[in-house]
Protein backbone atom coordinates (compact mmCIF):
# COMPACT_ATOMS: atom_id res chain seq x y z
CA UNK A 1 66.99 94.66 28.95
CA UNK A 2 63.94 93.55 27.09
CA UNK A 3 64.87 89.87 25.34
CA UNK A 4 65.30 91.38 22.08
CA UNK A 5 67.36 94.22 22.48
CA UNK A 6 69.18 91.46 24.75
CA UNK A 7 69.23 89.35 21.51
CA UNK A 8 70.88 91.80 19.52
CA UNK A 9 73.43 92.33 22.32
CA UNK A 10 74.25 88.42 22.18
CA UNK A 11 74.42 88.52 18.30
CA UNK A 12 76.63 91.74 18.52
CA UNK A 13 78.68 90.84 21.17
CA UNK A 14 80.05 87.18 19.54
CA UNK A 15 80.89 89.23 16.25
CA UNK A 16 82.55 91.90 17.80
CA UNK A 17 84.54 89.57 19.90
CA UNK A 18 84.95 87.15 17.16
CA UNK A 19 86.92 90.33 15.22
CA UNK A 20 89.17 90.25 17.76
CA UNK A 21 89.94 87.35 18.06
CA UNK A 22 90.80 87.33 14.45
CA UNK A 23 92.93 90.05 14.67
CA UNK A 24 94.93 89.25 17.27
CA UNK A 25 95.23 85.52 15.59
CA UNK A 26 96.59 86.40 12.62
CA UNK A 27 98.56 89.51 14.13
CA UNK A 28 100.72 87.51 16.19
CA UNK A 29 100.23 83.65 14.32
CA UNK A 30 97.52 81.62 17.39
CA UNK A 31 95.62 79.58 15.45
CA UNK A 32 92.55 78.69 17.33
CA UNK A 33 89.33 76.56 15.93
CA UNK A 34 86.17 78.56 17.06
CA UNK A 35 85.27 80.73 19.46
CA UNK A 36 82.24 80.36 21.74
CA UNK A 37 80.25 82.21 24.21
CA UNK A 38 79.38 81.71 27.78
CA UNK A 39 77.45 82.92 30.82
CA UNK A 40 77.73 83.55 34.21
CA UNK A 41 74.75 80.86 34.55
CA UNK A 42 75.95 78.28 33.11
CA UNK A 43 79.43 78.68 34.31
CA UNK A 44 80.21 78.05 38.14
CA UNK A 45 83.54 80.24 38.52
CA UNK A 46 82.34 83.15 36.38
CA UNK A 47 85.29 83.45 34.35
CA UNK A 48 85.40 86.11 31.80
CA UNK A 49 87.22 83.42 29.51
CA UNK A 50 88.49 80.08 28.59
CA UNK A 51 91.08 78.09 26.45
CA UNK A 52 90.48 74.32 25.57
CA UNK A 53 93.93 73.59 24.67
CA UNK A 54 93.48 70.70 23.32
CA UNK A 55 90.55 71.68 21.15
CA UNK A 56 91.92 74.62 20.29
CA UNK A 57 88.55 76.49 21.15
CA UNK A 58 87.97 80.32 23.15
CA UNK A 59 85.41 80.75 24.80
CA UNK A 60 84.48 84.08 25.88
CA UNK A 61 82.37 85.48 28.54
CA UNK A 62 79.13 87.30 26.41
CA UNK A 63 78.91 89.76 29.94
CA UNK A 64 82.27 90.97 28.64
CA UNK A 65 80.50 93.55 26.76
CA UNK A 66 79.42 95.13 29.89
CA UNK A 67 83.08 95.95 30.45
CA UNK A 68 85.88 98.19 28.63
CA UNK A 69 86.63 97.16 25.28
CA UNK A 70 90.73 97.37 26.65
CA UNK A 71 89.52 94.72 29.16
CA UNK A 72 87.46 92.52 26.59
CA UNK A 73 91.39 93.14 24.33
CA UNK A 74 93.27 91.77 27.36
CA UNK A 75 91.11 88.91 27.86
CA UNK A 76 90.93 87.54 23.71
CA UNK A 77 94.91 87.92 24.21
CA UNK A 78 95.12 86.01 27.86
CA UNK A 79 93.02 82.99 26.53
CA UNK A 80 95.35 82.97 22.86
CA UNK A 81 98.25 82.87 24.62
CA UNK A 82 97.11 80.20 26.43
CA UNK A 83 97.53 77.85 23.20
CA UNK A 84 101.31 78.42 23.38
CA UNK A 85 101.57 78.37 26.98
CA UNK A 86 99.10 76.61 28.48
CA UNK A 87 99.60 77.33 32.29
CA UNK A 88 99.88 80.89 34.65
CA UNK A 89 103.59 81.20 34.85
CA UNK A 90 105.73 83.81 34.86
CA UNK A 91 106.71 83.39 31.49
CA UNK A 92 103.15 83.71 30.42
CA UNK A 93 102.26 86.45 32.46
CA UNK A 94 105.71 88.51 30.95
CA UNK A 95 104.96 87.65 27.38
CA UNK A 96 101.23 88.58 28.26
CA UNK A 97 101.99 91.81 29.64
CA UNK A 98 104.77 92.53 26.88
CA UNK A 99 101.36 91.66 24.00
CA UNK A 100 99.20 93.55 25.81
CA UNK A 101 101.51 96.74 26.79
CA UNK A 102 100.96 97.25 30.17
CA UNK A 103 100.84 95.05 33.68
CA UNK A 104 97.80 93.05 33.12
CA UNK A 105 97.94 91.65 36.47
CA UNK A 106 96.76 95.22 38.06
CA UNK A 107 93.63 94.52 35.61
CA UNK A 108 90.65 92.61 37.76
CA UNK A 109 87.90 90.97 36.10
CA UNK A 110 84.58 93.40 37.08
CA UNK A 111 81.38 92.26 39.03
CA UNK A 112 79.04 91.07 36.23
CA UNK A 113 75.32 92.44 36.89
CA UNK A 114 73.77 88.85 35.22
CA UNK A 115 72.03 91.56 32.55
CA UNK A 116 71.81 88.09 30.36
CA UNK A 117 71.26 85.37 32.64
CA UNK A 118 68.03 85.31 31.59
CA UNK A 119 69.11 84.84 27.32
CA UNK A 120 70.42 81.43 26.04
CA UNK A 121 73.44 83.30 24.18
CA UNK A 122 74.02 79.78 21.93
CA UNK A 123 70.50 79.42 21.15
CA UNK A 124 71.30 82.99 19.63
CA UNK A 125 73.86 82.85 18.14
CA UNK A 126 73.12 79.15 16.20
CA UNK A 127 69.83 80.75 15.00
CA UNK A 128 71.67 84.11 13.66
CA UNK A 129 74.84 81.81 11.97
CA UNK A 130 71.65 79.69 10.85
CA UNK A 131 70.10 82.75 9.24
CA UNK A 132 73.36 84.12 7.34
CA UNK A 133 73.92 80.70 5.86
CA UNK A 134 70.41 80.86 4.37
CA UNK A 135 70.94 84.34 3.30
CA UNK A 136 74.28 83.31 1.43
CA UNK A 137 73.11 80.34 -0.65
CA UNK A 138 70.32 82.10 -2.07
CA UNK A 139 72.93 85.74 -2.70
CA UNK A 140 74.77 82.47 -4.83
């Protein structure tokens, strides 16, 4: 990927994700703070998400985009579930799987190929929310 077709990914990816999120929130009442984005870089155990219960914050894996959108669907859902019950249980797993509509346990997370390791997604992403702010106060 050349760094800005890779930037357009990033920016893409967090606003694409971000509508699920939002759909999913309001579909089935999670109410989270903000979402944000990680890498495989930065992030020792890879995962493809995370839920700061406390905080209330997602963040998301941006190498999710280089798997199935049902797979990126599953994962939003996992980590919002995770702010009404915050632990791998049964329980969570049934109500998961019942959310979801099928056995999400038979779903592994895929190999990520690193195709961003090389981008600072945040730097992105501050810069484009940056930009839009701009763009609204002078459309005012």
């Amino acid at each position: 990927l050349t760094n800005s077709v890779a930037k357009e990914l990033v920016v893409y990816g967090y606003y694409f994700m971000e509508e699920i999120l939002n759909e999913y929130a309001l579909m089935h009442g999670f109410e989270y703070t903000r979402l944000t984005l990680h890498d495989n870089m930065k992030d020792k155990d890879r995962a493809p998400g995370f839920c700061d219960v406390v905080n209330r914050t997602i963040s998301l894996n941006i190498n999710l985009l280089f798997t199935s959108e049902k797979f990126i669907r599953m994962v939003v859902m996992h980590e919002l579930l995770h702010l009404k019950i915050p632990n791998h249980s049964k329980k969570f797993y049934k109500t998961l799987n019942s959310l979801c509509g099928f056995d999400t346990q038979k779903m592994r997370a895929p190999k990520y190929d690193d195709l961003l390791d090389a981008v600072d997604t945040i730097k992105i992403i501050k810069q484009q929310k940056k930009t839009l702010l701009v763009k609204h106060h002078k459309n005012i």
